[in-house]
Protein backbone atom coordinates (compact mmCIF):
# COMPACT_ATOMS: atom_id res chain seq x y z
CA UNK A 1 76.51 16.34 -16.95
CA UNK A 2 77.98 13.81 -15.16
CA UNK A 3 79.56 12.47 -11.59
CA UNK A 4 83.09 10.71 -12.37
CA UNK A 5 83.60 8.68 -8.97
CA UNK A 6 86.88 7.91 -10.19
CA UNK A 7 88.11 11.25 -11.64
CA UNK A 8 90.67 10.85 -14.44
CA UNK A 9 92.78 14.04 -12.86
CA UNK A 10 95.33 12.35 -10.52
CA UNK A 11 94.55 14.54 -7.58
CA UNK A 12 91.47 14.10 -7.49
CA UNK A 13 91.68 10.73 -7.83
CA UNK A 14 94.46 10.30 -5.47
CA UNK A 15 92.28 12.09 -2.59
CA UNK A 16 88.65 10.67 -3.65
CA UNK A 17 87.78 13.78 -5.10
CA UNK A 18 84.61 12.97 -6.93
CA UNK A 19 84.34 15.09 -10.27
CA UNK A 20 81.65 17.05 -12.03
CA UNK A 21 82.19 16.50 -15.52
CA UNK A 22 80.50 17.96 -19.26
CA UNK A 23 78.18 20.10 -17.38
CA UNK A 24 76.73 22.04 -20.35
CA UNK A 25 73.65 24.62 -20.65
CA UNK A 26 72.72 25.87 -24.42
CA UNK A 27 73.67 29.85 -24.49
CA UNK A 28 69.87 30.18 -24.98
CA UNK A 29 69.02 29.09 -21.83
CA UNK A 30 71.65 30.17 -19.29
CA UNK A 31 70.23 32.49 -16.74
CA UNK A 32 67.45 30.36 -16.22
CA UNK A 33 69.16 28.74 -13.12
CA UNK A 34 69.53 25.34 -15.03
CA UNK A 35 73.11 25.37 -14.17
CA UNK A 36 72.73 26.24 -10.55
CA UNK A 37 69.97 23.28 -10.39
CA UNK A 38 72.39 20.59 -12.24
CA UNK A 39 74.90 21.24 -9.71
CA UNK A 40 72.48 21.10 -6.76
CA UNK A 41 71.67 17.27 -8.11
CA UNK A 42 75.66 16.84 -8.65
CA UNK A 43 76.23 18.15 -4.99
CA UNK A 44 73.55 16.34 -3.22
CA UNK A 45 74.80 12.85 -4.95
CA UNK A 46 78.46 14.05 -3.92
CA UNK A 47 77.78 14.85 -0.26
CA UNK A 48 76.09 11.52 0.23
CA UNK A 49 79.95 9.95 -0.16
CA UNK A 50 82.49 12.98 -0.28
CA UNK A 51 82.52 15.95 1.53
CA UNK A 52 84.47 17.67 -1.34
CA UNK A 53 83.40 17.98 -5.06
CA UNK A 54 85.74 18.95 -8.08
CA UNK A 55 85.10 19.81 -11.21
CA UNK A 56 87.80 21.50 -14.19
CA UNK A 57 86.78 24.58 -16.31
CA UNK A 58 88.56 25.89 -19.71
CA UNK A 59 90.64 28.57 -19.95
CA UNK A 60 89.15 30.64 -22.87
CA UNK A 61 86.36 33.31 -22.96
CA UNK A 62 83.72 30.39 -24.31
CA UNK A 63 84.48 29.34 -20.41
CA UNK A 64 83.31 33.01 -18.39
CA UNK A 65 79.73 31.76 -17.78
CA UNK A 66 81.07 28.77 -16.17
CA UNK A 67 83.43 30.49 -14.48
CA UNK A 68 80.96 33.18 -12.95
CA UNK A 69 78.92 30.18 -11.84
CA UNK A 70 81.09 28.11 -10.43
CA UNK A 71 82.94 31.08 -8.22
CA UNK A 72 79.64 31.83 -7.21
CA UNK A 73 78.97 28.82 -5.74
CA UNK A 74 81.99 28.69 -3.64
CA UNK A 75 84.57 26.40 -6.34
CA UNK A 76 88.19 27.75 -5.76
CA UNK A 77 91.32 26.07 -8.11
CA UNK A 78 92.69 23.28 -6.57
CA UNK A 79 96.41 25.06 -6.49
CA UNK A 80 97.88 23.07 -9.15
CA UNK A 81 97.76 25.00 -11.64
CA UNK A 82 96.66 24.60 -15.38
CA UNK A 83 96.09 21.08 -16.48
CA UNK A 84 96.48 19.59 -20.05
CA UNK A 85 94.29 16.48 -20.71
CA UNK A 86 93.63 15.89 -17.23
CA UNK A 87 97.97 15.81 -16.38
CA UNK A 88 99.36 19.02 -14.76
CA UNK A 89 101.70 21.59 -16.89
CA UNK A 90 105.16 22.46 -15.70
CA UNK A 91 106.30 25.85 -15.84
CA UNK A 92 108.01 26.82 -19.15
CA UNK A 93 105.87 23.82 -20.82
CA UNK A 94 103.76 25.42 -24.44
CA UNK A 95 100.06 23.79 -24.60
CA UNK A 96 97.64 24.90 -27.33
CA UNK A 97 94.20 26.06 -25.47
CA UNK A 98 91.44 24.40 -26.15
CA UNK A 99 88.67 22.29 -24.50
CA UNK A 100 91.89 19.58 -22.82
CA UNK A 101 93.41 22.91 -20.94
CA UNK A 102 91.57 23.59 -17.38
CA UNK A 103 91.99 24.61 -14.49
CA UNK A 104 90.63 22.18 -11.74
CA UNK A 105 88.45 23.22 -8.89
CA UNK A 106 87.02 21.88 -5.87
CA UNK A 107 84.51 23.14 -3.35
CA UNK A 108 84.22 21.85 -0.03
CA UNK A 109 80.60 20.50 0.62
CA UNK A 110 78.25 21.49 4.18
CA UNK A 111 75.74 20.16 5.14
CA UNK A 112 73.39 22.91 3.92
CA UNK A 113 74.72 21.75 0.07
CA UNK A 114 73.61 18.21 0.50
């Protein structure tokens, strides 16, 4: 895992969005709460500059763990819509889904996060 300070993803970059990036827990040890704990550290080094983190999540069932996680911990999509190696896809546009299609999120940061 990783803290881009200078997302790749245009609107996050636009706005300062800082982005969580390759967070990844082995299948064997999810539920453990070693994803919750790698955000925590992601968070608390966010908060110290941003008061919003982002992060982008694939759209195919490999994804569903992440996505539980991250919706429980407050990430909503960004309202853009599905993005394609980190540009945003028009309506009507065919992508192939794998690993370069997400869907970008962003939770806003309190102080009880940092």
């Amino acid at each position: 895992m990783c803290v881009n300070w200078r997302s790749s993803y245009p609107a996050f970059r636009d706005a300062g969005v800082p982005e969580i990036a390759d967070l990844n827990v082995l299948p064997d040890w999810r539920k453990h709460g070693i994803g919750s704990a790698l955000l925590d550290a992601a968070e608390n080094a966010i908060a110290k500059r941003s008061n919003v983190a982002g992060l982008g999540v694939g759209l195919y069932a490999d994804y569903g763990p992440a996505w539980r996680l991250y919706i429980a911990r407050g990430y909503v999509p960004d309202g853009r819509g599905v993005v394609y190696d980190g540009q945003q896809v028009d309506a009507g546009t065919s992508i192939t889904i794998d690993d370069a299609a997400v869907l970008m999120m962003t939770k806003t940061l309190t102080h009880g996060d940092a």
